[in-house]
Protein backbone atom coordinates (compact mmCIF):
# COMPACT_ATOMS: atom_id res chain seq x y z
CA UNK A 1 23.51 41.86 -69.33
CA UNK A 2 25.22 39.85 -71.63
CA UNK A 3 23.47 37.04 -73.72
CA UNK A 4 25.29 34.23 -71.84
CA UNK A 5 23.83 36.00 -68.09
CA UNK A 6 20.59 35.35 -69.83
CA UNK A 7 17.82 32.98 -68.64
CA UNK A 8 14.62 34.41 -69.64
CA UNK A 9 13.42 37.22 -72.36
CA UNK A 10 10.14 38.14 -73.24
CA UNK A 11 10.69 40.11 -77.05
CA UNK A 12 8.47 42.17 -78.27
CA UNK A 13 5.27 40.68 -77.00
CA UNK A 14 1.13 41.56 -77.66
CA UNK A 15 -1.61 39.51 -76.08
CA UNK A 16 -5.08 40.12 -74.18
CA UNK A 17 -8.14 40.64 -74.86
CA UNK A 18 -10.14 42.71 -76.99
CA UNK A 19 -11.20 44.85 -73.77
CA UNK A 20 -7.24 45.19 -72.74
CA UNK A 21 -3.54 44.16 -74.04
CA UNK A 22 -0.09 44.25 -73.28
CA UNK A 23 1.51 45.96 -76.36
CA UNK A 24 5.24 45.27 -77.46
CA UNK A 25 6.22 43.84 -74.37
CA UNK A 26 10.39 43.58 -74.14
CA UNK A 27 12.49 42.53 -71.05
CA UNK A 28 15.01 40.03 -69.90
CA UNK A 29 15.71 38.28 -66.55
CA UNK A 30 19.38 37.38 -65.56
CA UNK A 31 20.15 33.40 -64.28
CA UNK A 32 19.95 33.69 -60.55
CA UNK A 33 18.51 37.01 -60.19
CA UNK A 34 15.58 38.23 -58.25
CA UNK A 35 13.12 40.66 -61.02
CA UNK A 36 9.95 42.28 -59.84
CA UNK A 37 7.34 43.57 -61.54
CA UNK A 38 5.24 46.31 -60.40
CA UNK A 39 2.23 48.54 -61.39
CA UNK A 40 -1.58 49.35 -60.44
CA UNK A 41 -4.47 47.44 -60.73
CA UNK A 42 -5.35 47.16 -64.47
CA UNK A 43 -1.79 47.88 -65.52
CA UNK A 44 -1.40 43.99 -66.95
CA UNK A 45 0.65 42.49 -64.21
CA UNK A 46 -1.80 39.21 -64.48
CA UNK A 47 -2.36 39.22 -68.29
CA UNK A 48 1.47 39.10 -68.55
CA UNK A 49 1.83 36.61 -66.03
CA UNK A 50 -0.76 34.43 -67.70
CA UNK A 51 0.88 35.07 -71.15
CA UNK A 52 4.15 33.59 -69.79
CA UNK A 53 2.67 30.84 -68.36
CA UNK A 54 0.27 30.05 -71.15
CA UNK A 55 -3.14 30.74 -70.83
CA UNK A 56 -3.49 33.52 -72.82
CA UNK A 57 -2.24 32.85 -76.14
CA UNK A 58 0.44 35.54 -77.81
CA UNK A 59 -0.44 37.72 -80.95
CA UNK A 60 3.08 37.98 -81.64
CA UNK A 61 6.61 38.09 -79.66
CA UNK A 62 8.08 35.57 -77.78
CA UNK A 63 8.96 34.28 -74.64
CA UNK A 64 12.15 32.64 -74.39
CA UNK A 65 13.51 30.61 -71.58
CA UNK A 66 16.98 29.65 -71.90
CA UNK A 67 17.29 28.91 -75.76
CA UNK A 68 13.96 27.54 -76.29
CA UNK A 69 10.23 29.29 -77.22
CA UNK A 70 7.99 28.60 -74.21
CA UNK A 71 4.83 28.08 -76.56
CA UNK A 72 7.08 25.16 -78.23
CA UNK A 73 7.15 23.40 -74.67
CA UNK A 74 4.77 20.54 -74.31
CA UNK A 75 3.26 20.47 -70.49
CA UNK A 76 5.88 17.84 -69.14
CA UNK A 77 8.57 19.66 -70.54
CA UNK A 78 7.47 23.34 -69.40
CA UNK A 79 6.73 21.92 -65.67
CA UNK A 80 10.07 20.53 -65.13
CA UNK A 81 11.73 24.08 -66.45
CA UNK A 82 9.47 26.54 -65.05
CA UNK A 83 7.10 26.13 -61.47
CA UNK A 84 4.66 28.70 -60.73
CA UNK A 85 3.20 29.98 -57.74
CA UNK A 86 0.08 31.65 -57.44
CA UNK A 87 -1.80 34.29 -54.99
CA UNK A 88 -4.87 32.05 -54.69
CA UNK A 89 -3.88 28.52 -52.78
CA UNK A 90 -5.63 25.50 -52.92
CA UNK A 91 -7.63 24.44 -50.40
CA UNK A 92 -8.68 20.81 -51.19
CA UNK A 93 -8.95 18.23 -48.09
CA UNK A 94 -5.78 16.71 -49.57
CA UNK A 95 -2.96 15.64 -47.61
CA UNK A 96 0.17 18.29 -47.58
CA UNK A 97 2.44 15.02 -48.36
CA UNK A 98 0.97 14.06 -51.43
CA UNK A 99 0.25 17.55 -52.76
CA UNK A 100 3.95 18.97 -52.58
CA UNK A 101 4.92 15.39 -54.38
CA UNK A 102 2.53 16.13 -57.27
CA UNK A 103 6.52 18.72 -58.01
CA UNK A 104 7.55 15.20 -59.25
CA UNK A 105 4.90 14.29 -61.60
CA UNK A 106 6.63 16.32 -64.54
CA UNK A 107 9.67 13.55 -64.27
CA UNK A 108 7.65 10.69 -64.09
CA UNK A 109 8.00 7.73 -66.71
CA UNK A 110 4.67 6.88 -68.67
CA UNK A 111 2.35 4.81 -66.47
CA UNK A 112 4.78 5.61 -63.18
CA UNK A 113 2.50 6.16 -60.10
CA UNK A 114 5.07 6.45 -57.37
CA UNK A 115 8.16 8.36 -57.32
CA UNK A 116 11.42 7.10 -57.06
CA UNK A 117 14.31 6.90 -53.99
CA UNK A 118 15.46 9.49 -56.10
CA UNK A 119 12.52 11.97 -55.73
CA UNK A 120 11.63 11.55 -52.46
CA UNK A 121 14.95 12.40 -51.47
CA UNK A 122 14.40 15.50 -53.66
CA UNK A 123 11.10 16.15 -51.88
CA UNK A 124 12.41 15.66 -48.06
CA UNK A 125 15.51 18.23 -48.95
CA UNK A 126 12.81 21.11 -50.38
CA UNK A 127 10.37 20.20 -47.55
CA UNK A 128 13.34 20.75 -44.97
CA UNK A 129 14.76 23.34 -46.86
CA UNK A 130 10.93 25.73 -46.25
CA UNK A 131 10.74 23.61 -42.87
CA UNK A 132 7.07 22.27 -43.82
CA UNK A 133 7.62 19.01 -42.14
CA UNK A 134 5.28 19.62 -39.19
CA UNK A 135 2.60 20.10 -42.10
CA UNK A 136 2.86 17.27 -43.65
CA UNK A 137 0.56 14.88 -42.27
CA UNK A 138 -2.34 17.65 -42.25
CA UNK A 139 -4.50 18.23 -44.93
CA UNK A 140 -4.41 21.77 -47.12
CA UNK A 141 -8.28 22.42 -46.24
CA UNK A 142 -6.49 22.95 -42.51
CA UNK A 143 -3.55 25.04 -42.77
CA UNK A 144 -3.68 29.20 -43.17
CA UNK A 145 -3.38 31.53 -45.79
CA UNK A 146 0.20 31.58 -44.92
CA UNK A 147 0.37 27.96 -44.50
CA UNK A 148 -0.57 26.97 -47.56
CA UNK A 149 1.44 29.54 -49.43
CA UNK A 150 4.36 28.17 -48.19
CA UNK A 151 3.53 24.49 -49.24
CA UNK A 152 2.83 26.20 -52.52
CA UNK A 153 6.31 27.21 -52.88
CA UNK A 154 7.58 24.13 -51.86
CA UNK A 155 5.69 21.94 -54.37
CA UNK A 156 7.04 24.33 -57.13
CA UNK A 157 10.62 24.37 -55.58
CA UNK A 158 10.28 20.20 -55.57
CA UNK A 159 9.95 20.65 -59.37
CA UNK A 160 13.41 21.92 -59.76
CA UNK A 161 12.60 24.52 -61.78
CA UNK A 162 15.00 26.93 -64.06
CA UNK A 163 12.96 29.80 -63.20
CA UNK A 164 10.37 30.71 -60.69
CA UNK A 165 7.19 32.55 -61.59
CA UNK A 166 4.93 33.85 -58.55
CA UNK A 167 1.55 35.87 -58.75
CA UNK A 168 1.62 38.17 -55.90
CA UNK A 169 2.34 35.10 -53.52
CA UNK A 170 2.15 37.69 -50.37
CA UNK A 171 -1.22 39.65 -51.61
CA UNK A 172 -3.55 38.11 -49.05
CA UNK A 173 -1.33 37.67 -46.49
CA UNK A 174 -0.57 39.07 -42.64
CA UNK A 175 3.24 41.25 -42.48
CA UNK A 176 4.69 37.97 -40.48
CA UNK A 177 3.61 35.41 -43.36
CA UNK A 178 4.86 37.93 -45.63
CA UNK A 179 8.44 38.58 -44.63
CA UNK A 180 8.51 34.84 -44.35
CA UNK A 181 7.36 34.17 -47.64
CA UNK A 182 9.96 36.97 -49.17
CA UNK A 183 13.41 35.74 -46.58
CA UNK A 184 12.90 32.24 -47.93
CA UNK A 185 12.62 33.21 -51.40
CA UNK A 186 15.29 35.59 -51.14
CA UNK A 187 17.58 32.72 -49.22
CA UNK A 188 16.82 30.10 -52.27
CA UNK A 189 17.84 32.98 -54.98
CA UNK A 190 21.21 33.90 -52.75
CA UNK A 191 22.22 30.36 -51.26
CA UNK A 192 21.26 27.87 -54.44
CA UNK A 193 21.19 30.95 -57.32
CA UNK A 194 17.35 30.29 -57.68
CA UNK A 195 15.82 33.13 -60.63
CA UNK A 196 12.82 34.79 -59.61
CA UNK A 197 10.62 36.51 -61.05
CA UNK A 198 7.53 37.93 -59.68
CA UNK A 199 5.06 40.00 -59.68
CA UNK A 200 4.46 42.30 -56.89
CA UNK A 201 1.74 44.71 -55.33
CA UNK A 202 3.61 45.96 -52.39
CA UNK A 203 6.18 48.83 -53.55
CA UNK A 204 7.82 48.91 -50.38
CA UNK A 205 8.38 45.19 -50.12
CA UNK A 206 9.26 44.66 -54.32
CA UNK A 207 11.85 47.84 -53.55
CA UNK A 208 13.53 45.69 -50.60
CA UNK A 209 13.80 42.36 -51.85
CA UNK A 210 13.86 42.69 -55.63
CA UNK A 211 17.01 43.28 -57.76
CA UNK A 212 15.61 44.96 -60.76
CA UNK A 213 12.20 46.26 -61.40
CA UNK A 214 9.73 46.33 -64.47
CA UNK A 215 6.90 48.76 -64.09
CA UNK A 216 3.96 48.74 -66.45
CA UNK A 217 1.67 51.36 -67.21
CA UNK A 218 -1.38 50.71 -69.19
CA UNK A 219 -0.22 47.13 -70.99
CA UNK A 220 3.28 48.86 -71.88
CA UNK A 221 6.60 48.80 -69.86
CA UNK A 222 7.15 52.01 -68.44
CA UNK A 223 10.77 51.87 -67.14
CA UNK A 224 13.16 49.16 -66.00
CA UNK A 225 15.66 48.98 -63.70
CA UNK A 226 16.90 49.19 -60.12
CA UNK A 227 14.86 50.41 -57.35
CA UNK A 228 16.95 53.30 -57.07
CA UNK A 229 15.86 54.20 -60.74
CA UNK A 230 12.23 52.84 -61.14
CA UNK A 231 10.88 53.36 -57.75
CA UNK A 232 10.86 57.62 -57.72
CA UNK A 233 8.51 60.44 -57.30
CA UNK A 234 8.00 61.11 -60.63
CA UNK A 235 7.49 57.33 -61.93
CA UNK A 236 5.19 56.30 -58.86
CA UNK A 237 3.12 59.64 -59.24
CA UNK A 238 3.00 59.26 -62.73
CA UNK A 239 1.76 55.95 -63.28
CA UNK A 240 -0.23 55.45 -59.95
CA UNK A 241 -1.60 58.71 -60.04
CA UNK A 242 -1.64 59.87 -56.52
CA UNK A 243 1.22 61.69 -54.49
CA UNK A 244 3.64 60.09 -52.82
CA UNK A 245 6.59 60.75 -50.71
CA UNK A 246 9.59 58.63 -51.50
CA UNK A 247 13.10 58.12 -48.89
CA UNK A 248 15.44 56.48 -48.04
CA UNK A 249 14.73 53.60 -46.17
CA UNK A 250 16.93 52.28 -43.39
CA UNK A 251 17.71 49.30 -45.90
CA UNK A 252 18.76 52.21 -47.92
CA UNK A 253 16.39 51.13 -50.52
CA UNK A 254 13.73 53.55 -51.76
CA UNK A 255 10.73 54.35 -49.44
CA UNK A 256 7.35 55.09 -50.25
CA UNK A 257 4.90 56.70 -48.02
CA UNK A 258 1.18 57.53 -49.16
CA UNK A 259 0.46 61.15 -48.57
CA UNK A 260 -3.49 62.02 -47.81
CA UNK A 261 -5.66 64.83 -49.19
CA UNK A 262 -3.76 67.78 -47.54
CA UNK A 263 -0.60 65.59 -46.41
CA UNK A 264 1.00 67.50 -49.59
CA UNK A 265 0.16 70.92 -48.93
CA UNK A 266 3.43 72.93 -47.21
CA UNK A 267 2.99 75.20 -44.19
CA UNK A 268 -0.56 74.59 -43.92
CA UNK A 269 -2.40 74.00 -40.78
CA UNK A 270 -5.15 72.03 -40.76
CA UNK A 271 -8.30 72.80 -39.00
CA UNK A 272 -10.07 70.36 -37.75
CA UNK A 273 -14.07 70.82 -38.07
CA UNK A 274 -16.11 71.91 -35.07
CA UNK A 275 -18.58 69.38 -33.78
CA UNK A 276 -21.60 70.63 -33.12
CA UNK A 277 -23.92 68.56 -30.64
CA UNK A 278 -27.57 68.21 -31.00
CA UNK A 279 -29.60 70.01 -28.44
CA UNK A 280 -32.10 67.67 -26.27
């Protein structure tokens, strides 16, 4: 990657807390690529997604977006270059039209209360763009898990961002909301160049739809790069510590499949346990 391909870097970073921290933290995300990153619970996917979006302050390192030191950014200036998207929605009895418009606040002139011809015209193309509109008179507090994810995405797409931070956006959702969720994300990154980076539970789905992968182990970066490379035997068994099997999928993109207590045991036939029935 050369430094002009560059949109975001995270050098040498160390935050946490005194229970847990990330230590020496080093990566960098192209412009208009799609980076995952991936590890178990505990592993720091959150701290490090709170330490880029500022709520955990760094010991030392940096995160960089574009030429500039995110911690240097005041609020206004951070929301209109990076839009974040978390796991948890919001589920507030407010109406979906005025929530996704809250993208436009970052761009607003002091004492401005409504947006421009300008923004709305901004708003209606995202809203058409994730096909929302038949949300739009409702209210959050009535839409699904799904629902509201997607008019998550769409308030942080309405912000125009340079890059595109989720939180496990699909963790609490049903495998229909999820593909959904990953296509449309996946369509802004290939049709408008979009950058993405997020953080993922699912191996299977980060191994299909991401680019490049980080996985951490234990607050440090354990390998980066393509599926292909990070997502393997030895790396998932390693960090996760459980065994796995890992193919081909029929995406051609790696494969992993849980194995169970004697699912790794060659030429063995299990026995299943006699039942024995209580006599009346």
């Amino acid at each position: 990657m050369t430094t002009s391909d560059k949109l975001f870097s995270v050098n040498q970073l160390n935050s946490g807390y005194q229970t847990f921290k990330l230590q020496n933290i080093s990566f960098s995300v192209a412009k208009g690529e799609f980076f995952g990153i991936i590890g178990p619970n505990g592993s720091g996917k959150t701290t490090l997604f709170r330490t880029i979006t500022g709520d955990i302050t760094t010991n030392n390192g940096a995160t960089i977006l574009g030429n500039q030191n995110l911690t240097t950014l005041k609020p206004r200036q951070r929301a209109q270059r990076l839009a974040i998207v978390c796991q948890e929605t919001e589920q507030q009895p407010i109406r979906v039209s005025d929530y996704v418009a809250m993208g436009r606040y970052a761009y607003y002139r002091p004492f401005q209360i409504n947006g421009s011809k300008s923004d709305q015209r901004i708003i209606d193309r995202y809203v058409h763009i994730t096909g929302i509109e038949r949300f739009m008179a409702k209210h959050l507090d009535e839409l699904s898990g799904g629902e509201r994810q997607l008019v998550s995405l769409t308030r942080a797409l309405i912000q125009e961002p340079e890059l595109l931070l989720l939180d496990e956006p699909t963790a609490h959702l049903d495998i229909k909301h999820q593909i959904e969720i990953l296509d449309m994300l996946q369509r802004l990154n290939t049709e408008l160049g979009l950058t993405v980076l997020i953080i993922m539970h699912d191996l299977n789905l980060a191994s299909q739809y991401c680019q490049r992968l980080l996985l951490l182990n234990s607050g440090t970066v354990h390998a980066i790069g393509s599926p292909e490379t990070i997502v393997t035997k030895s790396n998932i068994e390693t960090v996760y510590q459980t065994p796995v099997l890992v193919t081909n999928s029929a995406l051609n993109r790696p494969l992993v499949q849980l194995l169970g207590r004697h699912d790794n045991l060659p030429n063995t036939t299990l026995r299943q346990p006699k039942i024995r029935y209580a006599t009346i």
